[in-house]
Structures are given as C-alpha cells and as structure tokens.
PDB file of N, CA and C in Angstrom:
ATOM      1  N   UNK A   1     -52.630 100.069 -47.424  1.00  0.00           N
ATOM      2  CA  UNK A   1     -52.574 100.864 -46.216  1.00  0.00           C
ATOM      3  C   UNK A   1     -53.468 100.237 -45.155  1.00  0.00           C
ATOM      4  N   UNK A   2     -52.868 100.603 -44.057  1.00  0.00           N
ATOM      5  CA  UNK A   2     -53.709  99.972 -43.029  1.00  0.00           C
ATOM      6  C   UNK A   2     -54.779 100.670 -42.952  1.00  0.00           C
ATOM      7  N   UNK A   3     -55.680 100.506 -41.967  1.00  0.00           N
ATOM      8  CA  UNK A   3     -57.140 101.141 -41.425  1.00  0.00           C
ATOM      9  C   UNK A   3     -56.826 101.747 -40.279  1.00  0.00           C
ATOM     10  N   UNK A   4     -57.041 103.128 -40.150  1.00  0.00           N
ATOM     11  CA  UNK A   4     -56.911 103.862 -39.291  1.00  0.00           C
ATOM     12  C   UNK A   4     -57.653 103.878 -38.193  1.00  0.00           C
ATOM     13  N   UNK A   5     -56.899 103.554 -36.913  1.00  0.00           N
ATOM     14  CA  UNK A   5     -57.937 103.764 -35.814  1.00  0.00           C
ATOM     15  C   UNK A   5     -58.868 104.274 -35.472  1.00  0.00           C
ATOM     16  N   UNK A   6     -59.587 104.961 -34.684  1.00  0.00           N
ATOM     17  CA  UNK A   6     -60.533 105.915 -33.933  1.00  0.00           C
ATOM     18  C   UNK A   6     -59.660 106.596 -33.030  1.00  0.00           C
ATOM     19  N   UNK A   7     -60.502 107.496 -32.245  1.00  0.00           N
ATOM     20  CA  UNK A   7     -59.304 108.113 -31.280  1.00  0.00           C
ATOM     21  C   UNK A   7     -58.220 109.129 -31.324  1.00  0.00           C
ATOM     22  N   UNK A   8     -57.702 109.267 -32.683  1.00  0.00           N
ATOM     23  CA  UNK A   8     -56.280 109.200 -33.119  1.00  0.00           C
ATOM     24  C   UNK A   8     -56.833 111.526 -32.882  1.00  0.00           C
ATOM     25  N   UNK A   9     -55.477 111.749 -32.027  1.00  0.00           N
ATOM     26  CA  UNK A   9     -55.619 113.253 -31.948  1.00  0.00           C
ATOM     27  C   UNK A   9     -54.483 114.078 -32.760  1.00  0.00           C
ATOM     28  N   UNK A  10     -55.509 115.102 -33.952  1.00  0.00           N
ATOM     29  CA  UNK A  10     -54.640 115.301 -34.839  1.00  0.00           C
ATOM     30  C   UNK A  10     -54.227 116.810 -34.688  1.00  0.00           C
ATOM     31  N   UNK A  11     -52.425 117.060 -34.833  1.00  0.00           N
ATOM     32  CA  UNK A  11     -52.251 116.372 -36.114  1.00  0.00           C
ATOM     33  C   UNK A  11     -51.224 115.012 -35.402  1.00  0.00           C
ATOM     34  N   UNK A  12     -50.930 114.431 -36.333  1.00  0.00           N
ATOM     35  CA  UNK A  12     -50.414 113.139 -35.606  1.00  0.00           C
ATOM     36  C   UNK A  12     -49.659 112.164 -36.623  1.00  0.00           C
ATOM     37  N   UNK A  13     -48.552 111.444 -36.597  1.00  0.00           N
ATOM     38  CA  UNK A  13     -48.041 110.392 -37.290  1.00  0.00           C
ATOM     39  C   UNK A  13     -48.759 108.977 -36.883  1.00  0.00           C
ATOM     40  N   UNK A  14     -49.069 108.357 -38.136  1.00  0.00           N
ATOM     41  CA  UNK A  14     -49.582 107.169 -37.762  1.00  0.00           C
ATOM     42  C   UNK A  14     -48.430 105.814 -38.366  1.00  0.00           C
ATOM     43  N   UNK A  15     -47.542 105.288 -37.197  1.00  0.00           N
ATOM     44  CA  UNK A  15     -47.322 104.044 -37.865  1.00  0.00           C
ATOM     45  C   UNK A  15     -48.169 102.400 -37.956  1.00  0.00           C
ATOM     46  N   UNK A  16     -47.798 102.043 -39.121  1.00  0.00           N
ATOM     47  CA  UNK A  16     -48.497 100.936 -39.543  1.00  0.00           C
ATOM     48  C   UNK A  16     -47.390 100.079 -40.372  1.00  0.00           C
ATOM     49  N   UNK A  17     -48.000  98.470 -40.311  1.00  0.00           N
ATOM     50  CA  UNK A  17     -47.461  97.471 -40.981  1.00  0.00           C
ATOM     51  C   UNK A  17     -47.927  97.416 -42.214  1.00  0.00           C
ATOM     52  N   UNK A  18     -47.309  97.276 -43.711  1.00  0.00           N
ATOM     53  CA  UNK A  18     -48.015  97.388 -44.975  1.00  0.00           C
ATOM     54  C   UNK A  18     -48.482  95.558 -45.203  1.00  0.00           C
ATOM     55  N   UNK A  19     -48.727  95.361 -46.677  1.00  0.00           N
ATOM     56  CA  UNK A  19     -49.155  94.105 -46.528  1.00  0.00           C
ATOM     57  C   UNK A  19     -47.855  93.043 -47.190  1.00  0.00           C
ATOM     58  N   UNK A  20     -46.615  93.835 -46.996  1.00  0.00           N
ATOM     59  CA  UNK A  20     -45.083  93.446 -46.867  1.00  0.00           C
ATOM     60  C   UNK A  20     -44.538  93.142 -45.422  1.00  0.00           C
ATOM     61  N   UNK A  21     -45.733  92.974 -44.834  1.00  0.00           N
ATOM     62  CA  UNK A  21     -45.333  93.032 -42.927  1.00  0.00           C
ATOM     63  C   UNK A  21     -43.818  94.469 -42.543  1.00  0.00           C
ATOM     64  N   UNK A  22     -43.633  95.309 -43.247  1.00  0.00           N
ATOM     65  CA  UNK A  22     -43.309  96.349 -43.384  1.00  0.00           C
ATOM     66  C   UNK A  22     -43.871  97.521 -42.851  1.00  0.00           C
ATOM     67  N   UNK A  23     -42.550  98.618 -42.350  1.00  0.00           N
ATOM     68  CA  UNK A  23     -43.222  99.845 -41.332  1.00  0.00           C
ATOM     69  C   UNK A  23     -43.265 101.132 -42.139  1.00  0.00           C
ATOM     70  N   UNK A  24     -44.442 101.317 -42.200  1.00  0.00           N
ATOM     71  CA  UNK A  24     -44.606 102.658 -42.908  1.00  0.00           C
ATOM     72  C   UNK A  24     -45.052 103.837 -42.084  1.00  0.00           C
ATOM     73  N   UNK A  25     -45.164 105.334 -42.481  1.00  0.00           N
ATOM     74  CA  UNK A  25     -45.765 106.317 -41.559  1.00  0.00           C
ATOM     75  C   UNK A  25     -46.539 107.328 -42.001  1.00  0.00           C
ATOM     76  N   UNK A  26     -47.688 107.380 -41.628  1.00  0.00           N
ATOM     77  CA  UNK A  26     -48.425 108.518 -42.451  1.00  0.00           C
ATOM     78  C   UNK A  26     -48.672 109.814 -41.322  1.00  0.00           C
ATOM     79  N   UNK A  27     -48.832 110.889 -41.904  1.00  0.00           N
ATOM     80  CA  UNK A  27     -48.761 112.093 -41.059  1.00  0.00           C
ATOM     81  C   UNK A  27     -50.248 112.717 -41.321  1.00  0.00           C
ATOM     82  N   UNK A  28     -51.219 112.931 -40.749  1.00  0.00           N
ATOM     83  CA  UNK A  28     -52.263 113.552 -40.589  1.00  0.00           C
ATOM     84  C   UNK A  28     -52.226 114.942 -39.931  1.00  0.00           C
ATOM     85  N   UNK A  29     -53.009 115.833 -40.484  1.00  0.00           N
ATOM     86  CA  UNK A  29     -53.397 117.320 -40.168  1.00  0.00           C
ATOM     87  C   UNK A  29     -54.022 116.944 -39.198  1.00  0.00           C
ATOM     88  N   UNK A  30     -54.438 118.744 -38.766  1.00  0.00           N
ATOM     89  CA  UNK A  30     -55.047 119.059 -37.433  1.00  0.00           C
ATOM     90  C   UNK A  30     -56.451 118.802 -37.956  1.00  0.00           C
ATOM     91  N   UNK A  31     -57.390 118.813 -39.400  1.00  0.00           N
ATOM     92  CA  UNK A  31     -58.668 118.318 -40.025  1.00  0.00           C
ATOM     93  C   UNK A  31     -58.610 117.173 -40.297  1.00  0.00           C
ATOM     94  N   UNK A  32     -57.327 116.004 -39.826  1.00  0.00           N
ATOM     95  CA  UNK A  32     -57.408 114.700 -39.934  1.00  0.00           C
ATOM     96  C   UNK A  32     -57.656 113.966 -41.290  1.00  0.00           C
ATOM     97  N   UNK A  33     -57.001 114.978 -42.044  1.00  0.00           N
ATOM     98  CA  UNK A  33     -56.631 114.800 -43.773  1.00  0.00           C
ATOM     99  C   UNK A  33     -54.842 113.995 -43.723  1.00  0.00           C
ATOM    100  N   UNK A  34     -54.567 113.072 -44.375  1.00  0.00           N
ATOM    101  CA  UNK A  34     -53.604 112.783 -44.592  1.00  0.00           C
ATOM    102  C   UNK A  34     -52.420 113.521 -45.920  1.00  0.00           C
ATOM    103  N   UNK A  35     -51.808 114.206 -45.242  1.00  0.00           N
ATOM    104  CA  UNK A  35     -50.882 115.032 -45.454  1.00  0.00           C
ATOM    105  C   UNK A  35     -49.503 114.434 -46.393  1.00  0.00           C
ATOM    106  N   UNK A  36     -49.112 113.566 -45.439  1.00  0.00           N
ATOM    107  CA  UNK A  36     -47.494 113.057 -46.015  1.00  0.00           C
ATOM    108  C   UNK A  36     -47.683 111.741 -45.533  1.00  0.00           C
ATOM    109  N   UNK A  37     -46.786 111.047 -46.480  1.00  0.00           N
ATOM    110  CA  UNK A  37     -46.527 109.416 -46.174  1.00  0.00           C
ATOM    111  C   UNK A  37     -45.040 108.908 -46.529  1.00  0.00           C
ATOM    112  N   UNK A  38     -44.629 107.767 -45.427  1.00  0.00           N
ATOM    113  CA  UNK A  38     -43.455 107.738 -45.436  1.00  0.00           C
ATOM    114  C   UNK A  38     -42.800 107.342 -47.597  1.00  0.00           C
ATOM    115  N   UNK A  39     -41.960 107.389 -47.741  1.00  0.00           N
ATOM    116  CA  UNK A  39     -41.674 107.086 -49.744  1.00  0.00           C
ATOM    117  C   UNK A  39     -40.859 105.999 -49.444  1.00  0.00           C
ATOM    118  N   UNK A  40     -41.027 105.146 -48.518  1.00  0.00           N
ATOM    119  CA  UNK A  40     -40.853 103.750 -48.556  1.00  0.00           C
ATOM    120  C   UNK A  40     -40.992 103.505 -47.367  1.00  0.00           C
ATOM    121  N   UNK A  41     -40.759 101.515 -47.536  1.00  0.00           N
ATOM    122  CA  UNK A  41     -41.319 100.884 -46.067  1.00  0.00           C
ATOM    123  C   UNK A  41     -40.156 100.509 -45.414  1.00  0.00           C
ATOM    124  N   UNK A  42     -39.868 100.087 -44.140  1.00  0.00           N
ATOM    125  CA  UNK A  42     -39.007  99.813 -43.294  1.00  0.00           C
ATOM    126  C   UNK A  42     -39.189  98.220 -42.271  1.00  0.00           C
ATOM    127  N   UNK A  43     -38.494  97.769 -42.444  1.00  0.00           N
ATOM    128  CA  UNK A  43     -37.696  96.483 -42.282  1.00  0.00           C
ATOM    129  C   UNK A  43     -37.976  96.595 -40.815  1.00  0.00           C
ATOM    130  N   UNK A  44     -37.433  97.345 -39.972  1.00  0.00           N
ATOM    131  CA  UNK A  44     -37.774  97.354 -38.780  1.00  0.00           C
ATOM    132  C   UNK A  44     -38.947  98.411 -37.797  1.00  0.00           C
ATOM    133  N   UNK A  45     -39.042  98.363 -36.976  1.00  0.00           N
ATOM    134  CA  UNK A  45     -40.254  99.935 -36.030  1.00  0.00           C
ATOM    135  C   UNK A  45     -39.516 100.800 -35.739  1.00  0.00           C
ATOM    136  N   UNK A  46     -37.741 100.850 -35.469  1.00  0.00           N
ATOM    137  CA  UNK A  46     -37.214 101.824 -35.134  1.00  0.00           C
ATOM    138  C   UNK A  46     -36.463 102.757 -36.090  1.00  0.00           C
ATOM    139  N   UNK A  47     -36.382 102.202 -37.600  1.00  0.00           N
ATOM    140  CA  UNK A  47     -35.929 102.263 -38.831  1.00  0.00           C
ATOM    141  C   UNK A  47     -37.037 103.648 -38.798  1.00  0.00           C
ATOM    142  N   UNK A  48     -38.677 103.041 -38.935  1.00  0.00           N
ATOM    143  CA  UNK A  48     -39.907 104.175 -39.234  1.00  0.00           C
ATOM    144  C   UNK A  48     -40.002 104.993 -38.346  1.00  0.00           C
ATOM    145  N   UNK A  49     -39.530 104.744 -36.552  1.00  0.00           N
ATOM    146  CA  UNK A  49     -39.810 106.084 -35.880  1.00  0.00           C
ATOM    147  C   UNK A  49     -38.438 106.918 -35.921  1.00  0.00           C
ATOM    148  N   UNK A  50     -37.105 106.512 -36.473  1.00  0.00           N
ATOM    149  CA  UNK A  50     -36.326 107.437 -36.881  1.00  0.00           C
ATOM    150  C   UNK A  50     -36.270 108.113 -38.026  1.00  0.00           C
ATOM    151  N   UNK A  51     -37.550 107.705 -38.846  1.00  0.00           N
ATOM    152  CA  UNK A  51     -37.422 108.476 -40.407  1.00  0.00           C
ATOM    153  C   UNK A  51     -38.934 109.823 -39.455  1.00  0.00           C
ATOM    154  N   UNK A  52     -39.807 109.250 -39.218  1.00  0.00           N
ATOM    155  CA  UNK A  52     -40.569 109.930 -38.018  1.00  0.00           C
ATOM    156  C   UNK A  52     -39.970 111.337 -37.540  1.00  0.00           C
ATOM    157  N   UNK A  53     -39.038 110.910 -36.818  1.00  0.00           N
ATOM    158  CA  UNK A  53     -38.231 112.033 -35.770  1.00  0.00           C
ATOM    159  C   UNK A  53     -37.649 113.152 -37.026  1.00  0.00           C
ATOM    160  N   UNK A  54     -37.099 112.539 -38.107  1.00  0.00           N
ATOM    161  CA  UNK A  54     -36.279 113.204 -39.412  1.00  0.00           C
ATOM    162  C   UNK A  54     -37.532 114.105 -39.634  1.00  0.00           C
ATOM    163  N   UNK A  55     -38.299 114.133 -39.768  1.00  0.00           N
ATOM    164  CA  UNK A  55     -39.574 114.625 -40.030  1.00  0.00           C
ATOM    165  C   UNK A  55     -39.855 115.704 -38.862  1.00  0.00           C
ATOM    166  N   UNK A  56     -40.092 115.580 -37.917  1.00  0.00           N
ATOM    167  CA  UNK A  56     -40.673 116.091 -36.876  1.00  0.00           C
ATOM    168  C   UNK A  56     -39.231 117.318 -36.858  1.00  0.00           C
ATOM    169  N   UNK A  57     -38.118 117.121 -36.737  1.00  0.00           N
ATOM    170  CA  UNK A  57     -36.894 117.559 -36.729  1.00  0.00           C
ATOM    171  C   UNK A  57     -36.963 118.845 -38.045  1.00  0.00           C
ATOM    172  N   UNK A  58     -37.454 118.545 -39.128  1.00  0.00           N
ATOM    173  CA  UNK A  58     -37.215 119.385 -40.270  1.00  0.00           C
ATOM    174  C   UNK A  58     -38.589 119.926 -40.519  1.00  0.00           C
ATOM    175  N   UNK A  59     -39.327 119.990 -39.273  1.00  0.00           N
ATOM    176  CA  UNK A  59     -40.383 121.364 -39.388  1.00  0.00           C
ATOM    177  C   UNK A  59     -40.337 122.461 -40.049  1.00  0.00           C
ATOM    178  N   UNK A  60     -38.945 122.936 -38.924  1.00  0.00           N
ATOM    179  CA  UNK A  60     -38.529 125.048 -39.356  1.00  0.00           C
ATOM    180  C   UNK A  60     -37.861 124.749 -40.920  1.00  0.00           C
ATOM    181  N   UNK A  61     -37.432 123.661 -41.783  1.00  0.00           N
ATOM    182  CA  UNK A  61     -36.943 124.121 -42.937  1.00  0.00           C
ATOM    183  C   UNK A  61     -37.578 124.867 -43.507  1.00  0.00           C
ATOM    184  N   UNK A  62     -36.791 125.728 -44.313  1.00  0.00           N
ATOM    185  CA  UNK A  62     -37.061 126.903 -45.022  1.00  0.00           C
ATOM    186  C   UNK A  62     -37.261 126.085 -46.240  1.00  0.00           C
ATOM    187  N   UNK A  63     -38.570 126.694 -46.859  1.00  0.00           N
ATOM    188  CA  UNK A  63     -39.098 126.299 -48.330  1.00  0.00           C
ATOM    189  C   UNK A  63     -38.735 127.272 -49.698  1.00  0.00           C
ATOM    190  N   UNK A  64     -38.561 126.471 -50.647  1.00  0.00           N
ATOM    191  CA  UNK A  64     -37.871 127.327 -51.995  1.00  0.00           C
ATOM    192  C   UNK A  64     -38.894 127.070 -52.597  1.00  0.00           C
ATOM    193  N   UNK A  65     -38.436 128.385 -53.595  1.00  0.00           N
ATOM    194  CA  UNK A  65     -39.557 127.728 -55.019  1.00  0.00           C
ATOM    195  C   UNK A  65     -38.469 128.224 -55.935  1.00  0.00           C
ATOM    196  N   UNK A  66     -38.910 128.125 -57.318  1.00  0.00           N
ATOM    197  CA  UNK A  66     -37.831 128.495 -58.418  1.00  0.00           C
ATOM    198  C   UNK A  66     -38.128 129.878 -58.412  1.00  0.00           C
ATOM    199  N   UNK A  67     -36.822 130.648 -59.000  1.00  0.00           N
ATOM    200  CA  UNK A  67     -37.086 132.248 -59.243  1.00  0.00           C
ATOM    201  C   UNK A  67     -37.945 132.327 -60.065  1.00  0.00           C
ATOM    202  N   UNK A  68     -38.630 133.653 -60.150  1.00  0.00           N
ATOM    203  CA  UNK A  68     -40.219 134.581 -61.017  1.00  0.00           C
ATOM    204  C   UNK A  68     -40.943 133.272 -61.449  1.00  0.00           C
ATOM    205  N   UNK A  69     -40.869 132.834 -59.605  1.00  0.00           N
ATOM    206  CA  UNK A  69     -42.792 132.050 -59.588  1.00  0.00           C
ATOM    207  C   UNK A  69     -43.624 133.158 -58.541  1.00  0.00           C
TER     208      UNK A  69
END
C-alpha cells in the first residue's frame, strides 16, 4: 500500500498505484480509519475511479443479515 498523504479530508477515497504499478482505492472514515479497500487492482485510473463511483452510487443499499440473527 501506498503512504498516505497529509491533508487528506475525511471521509474520503484514496487512489493509489500498488507495487504492480496498478490502481487501487481505499475508503477512509470521518476518524480517518480505513474502512474499505478496492478487492483488486486496476490496469488503468479510470477502471479505479469507476469501481469508486460503483461505491459512492451503492451508499442507500439496503443491508441483510440471515434470519434469527
């Protein structure tokens, strides 16, 4: 993983190059805890800010759990 800037206002997606010269994306909270990370890397920058947007897009999904939890 890369090294995270300074600066960075959370909560916030961070893209970065892995050490596959590959685009990955990590998502940080509003306590600037890392939350979610992309489950693979991407070939191109617009490949990672459209898996990004997929993300940002599927906020309101509704969450399940299994029945009599």
């Amino acid at each position: 993983m890369s090294v995270r800037p300074q600066g960075l206002k959370y909560p916030c997606y961070w893209m970065y190059k892995d050490n596959k010269n590959e685009w990955r994306w990590v998502y940080y909270g509003d306590n600037g805890e890392e939350i979610a990370v992309s489950s693979e890397s991407y070939t191109t920058k617009q490949n990672c800010e459209n898996s990004v947007n997929i993300m940002k897009r599927s906020s309101g999904s509704t969450t399940y759990e299994p029945s009599g939890s």
